[in-house]
N, C-alpha and C. Protein backbone atom coordinates (compact mmCIF):
# COMPACT_ATOMS: atom_id res chain seq x y z
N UNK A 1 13.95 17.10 13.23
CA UNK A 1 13.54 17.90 14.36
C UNK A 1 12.22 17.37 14.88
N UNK A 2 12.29 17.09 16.28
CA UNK A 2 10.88 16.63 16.18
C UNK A 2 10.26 17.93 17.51
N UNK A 3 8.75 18.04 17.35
CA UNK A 3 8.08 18.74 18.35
C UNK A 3 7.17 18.16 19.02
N UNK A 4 6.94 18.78 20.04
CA UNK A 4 5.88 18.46 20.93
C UNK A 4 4.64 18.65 20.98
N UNK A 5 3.48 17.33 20.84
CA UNK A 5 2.30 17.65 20.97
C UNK A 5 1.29 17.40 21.96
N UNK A 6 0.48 17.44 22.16
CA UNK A 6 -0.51 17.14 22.91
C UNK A 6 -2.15 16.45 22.08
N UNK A 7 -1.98 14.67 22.60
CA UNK A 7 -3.49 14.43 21.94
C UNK A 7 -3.94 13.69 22.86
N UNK A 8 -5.46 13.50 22.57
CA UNK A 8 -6.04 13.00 23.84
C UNK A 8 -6.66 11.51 23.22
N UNK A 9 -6.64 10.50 23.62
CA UNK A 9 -7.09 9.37 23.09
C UNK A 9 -7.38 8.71 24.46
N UNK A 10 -8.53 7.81 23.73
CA UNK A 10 -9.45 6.90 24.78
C UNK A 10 -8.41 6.34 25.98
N UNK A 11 -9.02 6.03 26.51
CA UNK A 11 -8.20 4.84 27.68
C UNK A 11 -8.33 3.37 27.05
N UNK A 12 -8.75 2.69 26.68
CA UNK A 12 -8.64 1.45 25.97
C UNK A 12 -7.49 1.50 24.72
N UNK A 13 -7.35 2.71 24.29
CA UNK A 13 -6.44 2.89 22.97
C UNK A 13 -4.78 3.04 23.86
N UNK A 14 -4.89 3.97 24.67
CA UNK A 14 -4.02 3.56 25.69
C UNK A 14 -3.28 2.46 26.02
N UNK A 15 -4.24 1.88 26.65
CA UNK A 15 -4.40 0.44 27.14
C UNK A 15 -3.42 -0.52 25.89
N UNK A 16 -4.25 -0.23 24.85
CA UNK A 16 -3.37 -0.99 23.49
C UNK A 16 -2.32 -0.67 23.23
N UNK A 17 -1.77 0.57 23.02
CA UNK A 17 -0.67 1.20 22.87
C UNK A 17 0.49 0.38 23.92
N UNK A 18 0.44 0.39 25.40
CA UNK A 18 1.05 -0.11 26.44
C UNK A 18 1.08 -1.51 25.86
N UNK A 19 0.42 -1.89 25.94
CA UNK A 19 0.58 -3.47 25.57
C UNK A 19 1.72 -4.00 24.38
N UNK A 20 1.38 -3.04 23.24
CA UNK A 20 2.01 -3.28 22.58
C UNK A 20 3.18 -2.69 21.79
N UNK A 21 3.34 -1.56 22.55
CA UNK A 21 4.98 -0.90 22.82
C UNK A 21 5.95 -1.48 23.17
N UNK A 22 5.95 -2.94 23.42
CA UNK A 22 7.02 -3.74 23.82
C UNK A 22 8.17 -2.61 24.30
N UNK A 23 8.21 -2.03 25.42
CA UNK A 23 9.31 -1.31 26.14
C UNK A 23 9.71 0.01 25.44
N UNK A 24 9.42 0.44 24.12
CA UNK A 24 9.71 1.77 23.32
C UNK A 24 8.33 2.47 24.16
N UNK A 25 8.88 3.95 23.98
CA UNK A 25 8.09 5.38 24.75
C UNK A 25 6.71 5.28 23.97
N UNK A 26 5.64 5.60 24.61
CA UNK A 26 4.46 5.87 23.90
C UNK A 26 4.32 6.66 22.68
N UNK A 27 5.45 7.37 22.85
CA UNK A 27 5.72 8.71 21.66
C UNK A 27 6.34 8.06 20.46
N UNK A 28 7.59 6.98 20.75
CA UNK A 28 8.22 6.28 19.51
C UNK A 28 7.07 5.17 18.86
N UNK A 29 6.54 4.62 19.89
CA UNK A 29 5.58 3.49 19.23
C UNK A 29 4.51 4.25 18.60
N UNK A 30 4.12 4.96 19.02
CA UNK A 30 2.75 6.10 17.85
C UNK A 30 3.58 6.42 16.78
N UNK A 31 4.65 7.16 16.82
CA UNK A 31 5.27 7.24 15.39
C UNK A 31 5.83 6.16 14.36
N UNK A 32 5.81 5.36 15.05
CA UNK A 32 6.71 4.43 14.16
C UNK A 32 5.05 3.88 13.39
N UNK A 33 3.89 3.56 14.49
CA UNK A 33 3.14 3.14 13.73
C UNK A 33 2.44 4.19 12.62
N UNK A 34 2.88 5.37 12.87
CA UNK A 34 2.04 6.26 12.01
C UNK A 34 3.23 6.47 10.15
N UNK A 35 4.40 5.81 10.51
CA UNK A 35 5.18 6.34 9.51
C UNK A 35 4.82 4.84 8.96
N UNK A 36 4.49 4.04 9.77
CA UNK A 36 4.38 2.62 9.06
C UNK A 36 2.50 2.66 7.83
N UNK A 37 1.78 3.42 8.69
CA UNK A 37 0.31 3.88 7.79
C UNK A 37 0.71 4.71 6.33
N UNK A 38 1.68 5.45 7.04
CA UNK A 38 1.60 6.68 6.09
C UNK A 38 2.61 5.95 4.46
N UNK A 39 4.01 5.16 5.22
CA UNK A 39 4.09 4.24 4.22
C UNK A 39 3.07 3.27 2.83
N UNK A 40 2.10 2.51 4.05
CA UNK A 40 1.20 1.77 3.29
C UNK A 40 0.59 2.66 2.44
N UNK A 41 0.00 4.08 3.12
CA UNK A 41 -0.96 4.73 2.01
C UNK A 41 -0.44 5.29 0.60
N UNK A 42 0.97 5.56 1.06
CA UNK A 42 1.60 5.89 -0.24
C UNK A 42 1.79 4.71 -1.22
N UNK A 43 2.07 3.43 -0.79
CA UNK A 43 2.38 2.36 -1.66
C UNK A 43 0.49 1.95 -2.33
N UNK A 44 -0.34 2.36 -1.84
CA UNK A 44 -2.02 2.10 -1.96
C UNK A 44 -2.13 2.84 -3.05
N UNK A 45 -1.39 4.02 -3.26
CA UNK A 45 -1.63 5.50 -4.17
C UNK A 45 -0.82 4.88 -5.22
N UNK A 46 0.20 4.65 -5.09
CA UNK A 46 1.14 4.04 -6.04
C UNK A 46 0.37 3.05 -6.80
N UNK A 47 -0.19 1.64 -6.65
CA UNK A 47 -0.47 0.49 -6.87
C UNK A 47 -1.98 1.22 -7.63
N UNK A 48 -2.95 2.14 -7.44
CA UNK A 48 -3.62 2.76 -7.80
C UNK A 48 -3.58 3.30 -8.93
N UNK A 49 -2.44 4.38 -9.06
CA UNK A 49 -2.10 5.12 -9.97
C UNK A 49 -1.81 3.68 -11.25
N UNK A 50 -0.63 2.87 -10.98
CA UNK A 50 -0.19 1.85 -11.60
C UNK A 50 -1.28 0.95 -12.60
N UNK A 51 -2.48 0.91 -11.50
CA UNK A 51 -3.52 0.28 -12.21
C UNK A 51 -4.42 0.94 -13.01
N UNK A 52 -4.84 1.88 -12.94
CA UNK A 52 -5.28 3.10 -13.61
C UNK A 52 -4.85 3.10 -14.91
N UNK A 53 -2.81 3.39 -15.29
CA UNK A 53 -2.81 3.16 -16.19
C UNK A 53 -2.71 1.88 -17.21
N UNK A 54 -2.56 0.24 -16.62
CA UNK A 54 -2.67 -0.64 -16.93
C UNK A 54 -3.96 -0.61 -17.66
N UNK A 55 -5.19 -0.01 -16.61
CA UNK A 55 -6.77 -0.26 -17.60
C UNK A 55 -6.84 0.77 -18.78
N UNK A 56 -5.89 1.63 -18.28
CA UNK A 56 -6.22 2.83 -19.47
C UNK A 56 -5.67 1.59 -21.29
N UNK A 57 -4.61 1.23 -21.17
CA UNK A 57 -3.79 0.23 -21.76
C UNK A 57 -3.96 -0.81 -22.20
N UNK A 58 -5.25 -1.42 -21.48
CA UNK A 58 -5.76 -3.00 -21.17
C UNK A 58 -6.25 -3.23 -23.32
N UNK A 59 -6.79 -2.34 -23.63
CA UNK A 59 -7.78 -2.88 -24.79
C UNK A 59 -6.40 -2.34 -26.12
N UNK A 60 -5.43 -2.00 -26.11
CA UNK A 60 -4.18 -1.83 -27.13
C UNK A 60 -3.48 -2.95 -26.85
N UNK A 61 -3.38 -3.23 -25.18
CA UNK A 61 -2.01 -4.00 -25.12
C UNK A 61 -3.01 -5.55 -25.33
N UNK A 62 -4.02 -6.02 -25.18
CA UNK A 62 -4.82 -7.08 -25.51
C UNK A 62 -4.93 -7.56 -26.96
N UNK A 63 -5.06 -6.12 -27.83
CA UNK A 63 -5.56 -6.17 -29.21
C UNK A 63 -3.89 -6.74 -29.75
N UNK A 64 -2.73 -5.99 -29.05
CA UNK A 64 -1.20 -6.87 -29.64
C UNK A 64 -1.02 -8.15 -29.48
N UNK A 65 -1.81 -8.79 -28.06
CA UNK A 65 -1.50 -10.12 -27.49
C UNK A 65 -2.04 -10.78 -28.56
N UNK A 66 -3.41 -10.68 -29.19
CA UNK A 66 -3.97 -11.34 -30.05
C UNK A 66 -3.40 -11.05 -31.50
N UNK A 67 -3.12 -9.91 -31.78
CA UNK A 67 -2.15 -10.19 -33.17
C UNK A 67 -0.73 -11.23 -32.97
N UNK A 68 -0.03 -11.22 -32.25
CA UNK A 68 1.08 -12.04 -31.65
C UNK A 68 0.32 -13.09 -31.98
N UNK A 69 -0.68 -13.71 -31.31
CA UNK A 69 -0.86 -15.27 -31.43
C UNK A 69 -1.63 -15.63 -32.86
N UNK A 70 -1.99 -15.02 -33.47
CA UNK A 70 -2.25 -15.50 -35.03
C UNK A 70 -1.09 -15.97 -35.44
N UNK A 71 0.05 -15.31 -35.36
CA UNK A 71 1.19 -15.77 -35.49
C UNK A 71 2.17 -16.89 -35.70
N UNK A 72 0.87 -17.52 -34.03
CA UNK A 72 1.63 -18.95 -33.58
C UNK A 72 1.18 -20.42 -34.64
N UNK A 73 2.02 -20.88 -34.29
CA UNK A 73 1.57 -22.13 -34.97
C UNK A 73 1.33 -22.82 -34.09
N UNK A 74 0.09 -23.33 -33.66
CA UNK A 74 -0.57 -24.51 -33.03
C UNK A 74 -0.11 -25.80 -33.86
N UNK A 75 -0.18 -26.84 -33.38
CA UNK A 75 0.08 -28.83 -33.73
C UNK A 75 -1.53 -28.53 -33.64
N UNK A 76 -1.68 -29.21 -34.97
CA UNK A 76 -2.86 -30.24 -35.08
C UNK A 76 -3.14 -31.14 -33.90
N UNK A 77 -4.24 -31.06 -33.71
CA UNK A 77 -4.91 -31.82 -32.66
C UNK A 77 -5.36 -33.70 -33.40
């Protein structure tokens, strides 16, 4: 369902908008770019969250990497 709003933006933002609406309504090109932001910010939150728990992780999953390689057998140099 979509509704109707009313916003007021510069004339130069305008100006940009026209330009680069390639022939879609001022109304489809604002949304598409706003579902395209609102996309990125969620994938920003995601990649965030993701890393968060990687550092939470970083000093267990490091302390295994280094038990693993005692392990290894290196060739004499």
């Amino acid at each position: 369902m979509k509704s109707k709003t009313s916003i007021t933006l510069s004339a130069d933002v305008l100006r940009e908008i026209d330009r680069n609406a390639g022939g879609e309504s001022r109304s489809a090109f604002i949304e598409r770019v706003l579902r395209a932001y609102f996309r990125r910010c969620e994938r920003a939150a995601i990649h965030e969250r993701d890393l968060e728990r990687l550092n939470r992780a970083a000093d267990s999953l490091n302390a295994e990497a280094e038990d693993v390689l005692e392990y290894e057998s290196w060739p004499d140099e």
